[in-house]
Each structure stands twice: as C-alpha cells, then as structure tokens.
N, C-alpha and C. Protein backbone atom coordinates (compact mmCIF):
# COMPACT_ATOMS: atom_id res chain seq x y z
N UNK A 1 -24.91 -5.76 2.38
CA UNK A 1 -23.50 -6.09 2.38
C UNK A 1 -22.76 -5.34 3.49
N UNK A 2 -22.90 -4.04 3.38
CA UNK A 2 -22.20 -3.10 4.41
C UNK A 2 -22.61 -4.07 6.12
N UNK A 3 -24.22 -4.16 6.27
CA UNK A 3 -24.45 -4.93 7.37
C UNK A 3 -23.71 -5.87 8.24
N UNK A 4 -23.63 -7.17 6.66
CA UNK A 4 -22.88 -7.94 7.40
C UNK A 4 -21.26 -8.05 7.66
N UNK A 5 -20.81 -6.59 6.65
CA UNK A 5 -19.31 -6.41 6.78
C UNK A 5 -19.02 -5.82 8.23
N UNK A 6 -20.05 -4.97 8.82
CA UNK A 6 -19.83 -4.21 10.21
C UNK A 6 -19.93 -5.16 11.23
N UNK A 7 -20.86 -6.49 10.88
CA UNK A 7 -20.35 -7.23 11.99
C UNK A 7 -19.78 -8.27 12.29
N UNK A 8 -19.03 -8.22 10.83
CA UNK A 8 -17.78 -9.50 10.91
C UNK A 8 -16.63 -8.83 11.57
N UNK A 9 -17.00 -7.26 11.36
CA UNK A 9 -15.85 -6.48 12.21
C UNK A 9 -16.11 -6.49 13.36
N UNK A 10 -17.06 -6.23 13.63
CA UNK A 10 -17.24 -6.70 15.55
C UNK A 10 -17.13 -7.57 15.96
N UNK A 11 -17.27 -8.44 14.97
CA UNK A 11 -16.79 -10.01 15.41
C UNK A 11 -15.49 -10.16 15.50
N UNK A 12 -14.06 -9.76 14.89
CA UNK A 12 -13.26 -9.79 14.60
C UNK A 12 -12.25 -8.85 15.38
N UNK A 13 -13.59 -7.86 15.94
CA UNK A 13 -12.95 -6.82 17.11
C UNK A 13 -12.67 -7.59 18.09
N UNK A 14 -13.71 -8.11 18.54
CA UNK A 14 -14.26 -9.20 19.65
C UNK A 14 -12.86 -10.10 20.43
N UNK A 15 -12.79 -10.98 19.07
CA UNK A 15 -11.77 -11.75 19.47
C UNK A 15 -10.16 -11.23 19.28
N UNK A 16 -9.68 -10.24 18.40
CA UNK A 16 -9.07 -10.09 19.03
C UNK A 16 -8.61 -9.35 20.32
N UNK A 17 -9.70 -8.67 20.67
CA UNK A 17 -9.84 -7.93 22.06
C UNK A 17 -9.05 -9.57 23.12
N UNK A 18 -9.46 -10.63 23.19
CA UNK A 18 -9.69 -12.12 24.07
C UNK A 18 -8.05 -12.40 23.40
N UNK A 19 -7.89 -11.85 22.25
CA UNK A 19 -6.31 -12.82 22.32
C UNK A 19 -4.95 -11.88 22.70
N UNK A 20 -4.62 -12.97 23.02
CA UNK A 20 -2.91 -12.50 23.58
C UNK A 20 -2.30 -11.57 22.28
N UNK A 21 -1.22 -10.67 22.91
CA UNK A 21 -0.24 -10.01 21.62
C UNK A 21 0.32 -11.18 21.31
N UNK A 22 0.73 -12.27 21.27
CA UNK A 22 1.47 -13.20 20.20
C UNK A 22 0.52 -13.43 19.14
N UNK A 23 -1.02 -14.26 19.93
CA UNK A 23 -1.59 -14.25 19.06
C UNK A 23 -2.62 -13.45 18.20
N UNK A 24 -2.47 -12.05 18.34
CA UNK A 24 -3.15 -11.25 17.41
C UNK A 24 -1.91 -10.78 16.47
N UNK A 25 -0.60 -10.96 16.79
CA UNK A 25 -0.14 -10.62 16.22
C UNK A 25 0.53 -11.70 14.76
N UNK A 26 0.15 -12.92 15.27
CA UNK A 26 -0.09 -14.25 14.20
C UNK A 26 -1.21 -14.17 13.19
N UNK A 27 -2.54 -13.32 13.77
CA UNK A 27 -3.86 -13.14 13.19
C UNK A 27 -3.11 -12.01 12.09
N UNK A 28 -2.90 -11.01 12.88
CA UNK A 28 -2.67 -10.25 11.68
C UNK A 28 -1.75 -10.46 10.61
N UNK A 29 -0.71 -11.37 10.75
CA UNK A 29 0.55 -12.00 9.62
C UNK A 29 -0.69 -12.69 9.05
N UNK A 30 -1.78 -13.19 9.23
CA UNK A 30 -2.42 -14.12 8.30
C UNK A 30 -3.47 -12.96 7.56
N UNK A 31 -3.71 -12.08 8.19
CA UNK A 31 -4.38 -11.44 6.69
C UNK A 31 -3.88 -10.60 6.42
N UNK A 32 -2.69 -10.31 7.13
CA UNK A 32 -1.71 -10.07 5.95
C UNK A 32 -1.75 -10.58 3.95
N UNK A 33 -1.60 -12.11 4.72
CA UNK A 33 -1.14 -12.94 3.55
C UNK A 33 -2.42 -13.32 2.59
N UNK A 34 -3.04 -13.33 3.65
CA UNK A 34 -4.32 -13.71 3.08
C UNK A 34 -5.04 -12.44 1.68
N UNK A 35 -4.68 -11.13 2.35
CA UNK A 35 -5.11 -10.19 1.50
C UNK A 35 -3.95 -9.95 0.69
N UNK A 36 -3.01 -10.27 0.78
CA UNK A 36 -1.92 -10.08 -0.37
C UNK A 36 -2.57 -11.13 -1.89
N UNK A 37 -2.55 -12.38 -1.03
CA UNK A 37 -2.87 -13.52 -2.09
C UNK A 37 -3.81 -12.90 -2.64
N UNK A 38 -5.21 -12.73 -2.17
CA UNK A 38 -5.89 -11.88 -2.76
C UNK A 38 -5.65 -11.17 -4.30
N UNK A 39 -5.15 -9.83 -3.46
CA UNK A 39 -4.41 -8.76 -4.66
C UNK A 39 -4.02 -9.14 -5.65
N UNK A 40 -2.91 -10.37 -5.27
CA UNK A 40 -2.41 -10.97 -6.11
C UNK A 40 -3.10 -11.52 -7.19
N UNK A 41 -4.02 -11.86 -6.94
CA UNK A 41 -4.83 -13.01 -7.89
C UNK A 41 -5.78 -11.98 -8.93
N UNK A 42 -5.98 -10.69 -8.27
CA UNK A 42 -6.41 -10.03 -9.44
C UNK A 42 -5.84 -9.29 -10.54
N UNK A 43 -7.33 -9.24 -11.57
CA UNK A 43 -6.61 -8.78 -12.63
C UNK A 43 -6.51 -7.43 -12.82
N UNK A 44 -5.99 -6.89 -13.59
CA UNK A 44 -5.33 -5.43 -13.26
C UNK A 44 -7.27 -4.24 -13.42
N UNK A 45 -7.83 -4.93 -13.90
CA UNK A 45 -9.47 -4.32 -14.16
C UNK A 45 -10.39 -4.42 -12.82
N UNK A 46 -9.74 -5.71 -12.45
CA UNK A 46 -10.43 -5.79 -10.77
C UNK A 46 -9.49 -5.24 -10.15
N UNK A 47 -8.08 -5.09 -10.19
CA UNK A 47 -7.78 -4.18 -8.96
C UNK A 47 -8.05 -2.46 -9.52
N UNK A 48 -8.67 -2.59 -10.41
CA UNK A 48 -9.16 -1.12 -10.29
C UNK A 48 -10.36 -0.84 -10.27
N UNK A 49 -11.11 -1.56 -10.11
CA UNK A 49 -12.52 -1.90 -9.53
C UNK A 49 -12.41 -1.58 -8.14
N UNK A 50 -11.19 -2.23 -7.49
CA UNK A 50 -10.84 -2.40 -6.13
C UNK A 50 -10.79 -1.05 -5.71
N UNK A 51 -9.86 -0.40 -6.54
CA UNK A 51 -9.62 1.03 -5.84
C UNK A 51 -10.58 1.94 -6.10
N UNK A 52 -11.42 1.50 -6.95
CA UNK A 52 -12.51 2.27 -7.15
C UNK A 52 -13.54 2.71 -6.11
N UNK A 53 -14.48 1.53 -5.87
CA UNK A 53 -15.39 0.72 -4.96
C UNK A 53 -14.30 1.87 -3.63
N UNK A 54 -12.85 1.56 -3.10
CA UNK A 54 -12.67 1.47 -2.18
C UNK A 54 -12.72 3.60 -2.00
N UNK A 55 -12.38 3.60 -2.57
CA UNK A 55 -12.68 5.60 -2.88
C UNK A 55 -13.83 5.78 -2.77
N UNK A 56 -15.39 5.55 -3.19
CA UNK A 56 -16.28 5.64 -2.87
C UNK A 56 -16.94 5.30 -1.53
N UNK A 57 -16.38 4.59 -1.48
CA UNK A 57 -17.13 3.96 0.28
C UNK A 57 -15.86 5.35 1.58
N UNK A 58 -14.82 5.08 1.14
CA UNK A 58 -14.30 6.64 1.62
C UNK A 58 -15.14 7.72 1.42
N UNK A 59 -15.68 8.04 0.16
CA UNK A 59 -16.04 9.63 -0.16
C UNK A 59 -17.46 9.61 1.21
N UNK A 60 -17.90 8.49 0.68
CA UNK A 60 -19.55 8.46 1.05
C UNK A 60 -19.56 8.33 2.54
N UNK A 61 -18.32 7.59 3.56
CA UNK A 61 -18.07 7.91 4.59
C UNK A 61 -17.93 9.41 5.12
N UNK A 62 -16.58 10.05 4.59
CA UNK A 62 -16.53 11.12 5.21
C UNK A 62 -17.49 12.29 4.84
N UNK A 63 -18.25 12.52 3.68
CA UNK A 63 -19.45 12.92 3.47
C UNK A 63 -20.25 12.71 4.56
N UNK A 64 -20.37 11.95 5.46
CA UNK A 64 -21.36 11.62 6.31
C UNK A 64 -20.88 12.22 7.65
N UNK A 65 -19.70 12.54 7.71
CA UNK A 65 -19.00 12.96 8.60
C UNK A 65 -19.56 14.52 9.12
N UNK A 66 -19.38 14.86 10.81
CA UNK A 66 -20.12 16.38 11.20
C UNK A 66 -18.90 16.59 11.00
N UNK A 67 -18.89 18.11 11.19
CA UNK A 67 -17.55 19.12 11.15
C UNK A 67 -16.65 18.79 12.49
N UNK A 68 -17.09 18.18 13.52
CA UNK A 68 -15.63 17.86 14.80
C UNK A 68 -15.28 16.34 14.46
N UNK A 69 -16.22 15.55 13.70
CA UNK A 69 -15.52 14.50 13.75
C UNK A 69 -14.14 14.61 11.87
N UNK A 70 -14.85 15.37 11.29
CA UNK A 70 -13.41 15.40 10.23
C UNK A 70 -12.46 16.29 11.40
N UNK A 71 -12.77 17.36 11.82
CA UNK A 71 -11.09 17.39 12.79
C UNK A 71 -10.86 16.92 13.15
N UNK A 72 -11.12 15.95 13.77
CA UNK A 72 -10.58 14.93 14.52
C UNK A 72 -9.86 13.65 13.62
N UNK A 73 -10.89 13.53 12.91
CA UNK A 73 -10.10 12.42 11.60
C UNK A 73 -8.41 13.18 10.97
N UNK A 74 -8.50 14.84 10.47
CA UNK A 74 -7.68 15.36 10.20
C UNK A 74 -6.66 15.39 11.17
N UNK A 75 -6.58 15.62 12.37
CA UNK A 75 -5.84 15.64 13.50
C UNK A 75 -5.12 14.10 13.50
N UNK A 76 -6.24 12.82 13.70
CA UNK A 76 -5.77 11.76 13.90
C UNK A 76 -4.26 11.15 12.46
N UNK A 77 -4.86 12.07 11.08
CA UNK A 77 -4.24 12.07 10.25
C UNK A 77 -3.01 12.75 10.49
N UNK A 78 -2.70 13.48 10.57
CA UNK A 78 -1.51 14.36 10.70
C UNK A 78 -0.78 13.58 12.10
N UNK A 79 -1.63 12.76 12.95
CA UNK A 79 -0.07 12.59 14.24
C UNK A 79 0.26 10.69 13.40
N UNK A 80 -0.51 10.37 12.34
CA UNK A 80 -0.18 9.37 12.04
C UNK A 80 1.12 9.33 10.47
N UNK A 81 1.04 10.77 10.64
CA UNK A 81 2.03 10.71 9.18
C UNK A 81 3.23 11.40 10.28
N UNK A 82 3.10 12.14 11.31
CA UNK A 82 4.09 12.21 12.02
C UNK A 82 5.26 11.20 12.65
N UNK A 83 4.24 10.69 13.27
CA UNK A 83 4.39 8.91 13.29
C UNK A 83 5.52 8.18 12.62
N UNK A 84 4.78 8.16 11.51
CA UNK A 84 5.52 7.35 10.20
C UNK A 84 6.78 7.88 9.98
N UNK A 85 7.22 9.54 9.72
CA UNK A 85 7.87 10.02 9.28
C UNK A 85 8.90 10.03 10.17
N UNK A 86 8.61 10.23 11.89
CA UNK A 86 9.67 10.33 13.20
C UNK A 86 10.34 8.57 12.55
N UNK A 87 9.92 7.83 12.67
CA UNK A 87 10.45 6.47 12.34
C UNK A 87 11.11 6.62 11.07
N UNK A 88 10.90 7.07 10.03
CA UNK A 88 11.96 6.66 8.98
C UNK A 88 13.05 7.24 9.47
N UNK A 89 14.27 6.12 8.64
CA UNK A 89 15.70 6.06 8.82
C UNK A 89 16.41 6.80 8.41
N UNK A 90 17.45 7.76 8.27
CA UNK A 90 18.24 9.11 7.25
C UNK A 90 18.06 8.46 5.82
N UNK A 91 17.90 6.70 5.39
CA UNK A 91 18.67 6.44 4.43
C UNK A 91 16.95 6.47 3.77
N UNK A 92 15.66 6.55 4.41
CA UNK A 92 14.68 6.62 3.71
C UNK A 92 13.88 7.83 3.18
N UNK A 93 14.07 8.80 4.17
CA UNK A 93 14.22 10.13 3.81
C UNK A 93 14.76 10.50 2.68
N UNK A 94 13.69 11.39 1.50
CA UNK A 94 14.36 11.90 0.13
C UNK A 94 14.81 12.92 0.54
C-alpha cells in the first residue's frame, strides 16, 4: 500500500510540477473538496480510525528519522507556525 501511495505522489508531484499556478491552484480546490466530501461521509469510528492510522504512520515516520533530519523537521516546524502566526489578524489573536 505505502508503495503504491509514494508513487501516486510522484505522480501527482510530476504534474503538478507541468501545470500553470491557475491550474494547480484549481487541482488543489478539487482535493480540497474532494477530501472534505470524504471526511464528510465518515462515520465518527472511521474518522477515528482515520486519526488513528494517521498518528501511526507519523510515529513510525519520524522514528525512522536520523538526529539532523528531526532538526531540521523541528526547525522547518517552528518557521511554519511563525508563518501562520505573523499572518493572523489582531481580531484572531487570543
């Protein structure tokens, strides 16, 4: 499973590498929706299946991880909550 999930992602890297920003940015409004509908459709036992499954394949990733690539993951973490946080508005800020 993992197999053919890594290279539907390369596949998926692929093209949108070949498309324009309009249209990757149409690709991504569609799985957007696509994975919302999803969500949507499950039941509250599968979406905790969901988050389950999805914590493990995390643990068992960064478990696999050497010691410069979690700094680097940690690093990449921290300028992405920076990120987030420079962008919120006074009125989103608690």
């Amino acid at each position: 499973m993992d197999r053919r999930r890594q290279k539907a992602r390369e596949s998926m890297a692929a093209k949108r590498a070949e498309a324009t920003p309009k249209e990757a940015k149409r690709q991504r409004t569609l799985a957007r929706e696509r994975s919302a509908a999803r969500r949507a459709a499950l039941t509250p036992e599968q979406a905790e299946r969901e988050r389950t499954l999805a914590r493990e394949r995390s643990a068992a990733r960064r478990a696999a991880l050497t010691p410069e690539q979690t700094e680097r993951e940690r690093s990449l973490d921290r300028q992405r909550k920076a990120s987030r946080r420079a962008a919120l508005t006074p009125d989103e800020i608690v």
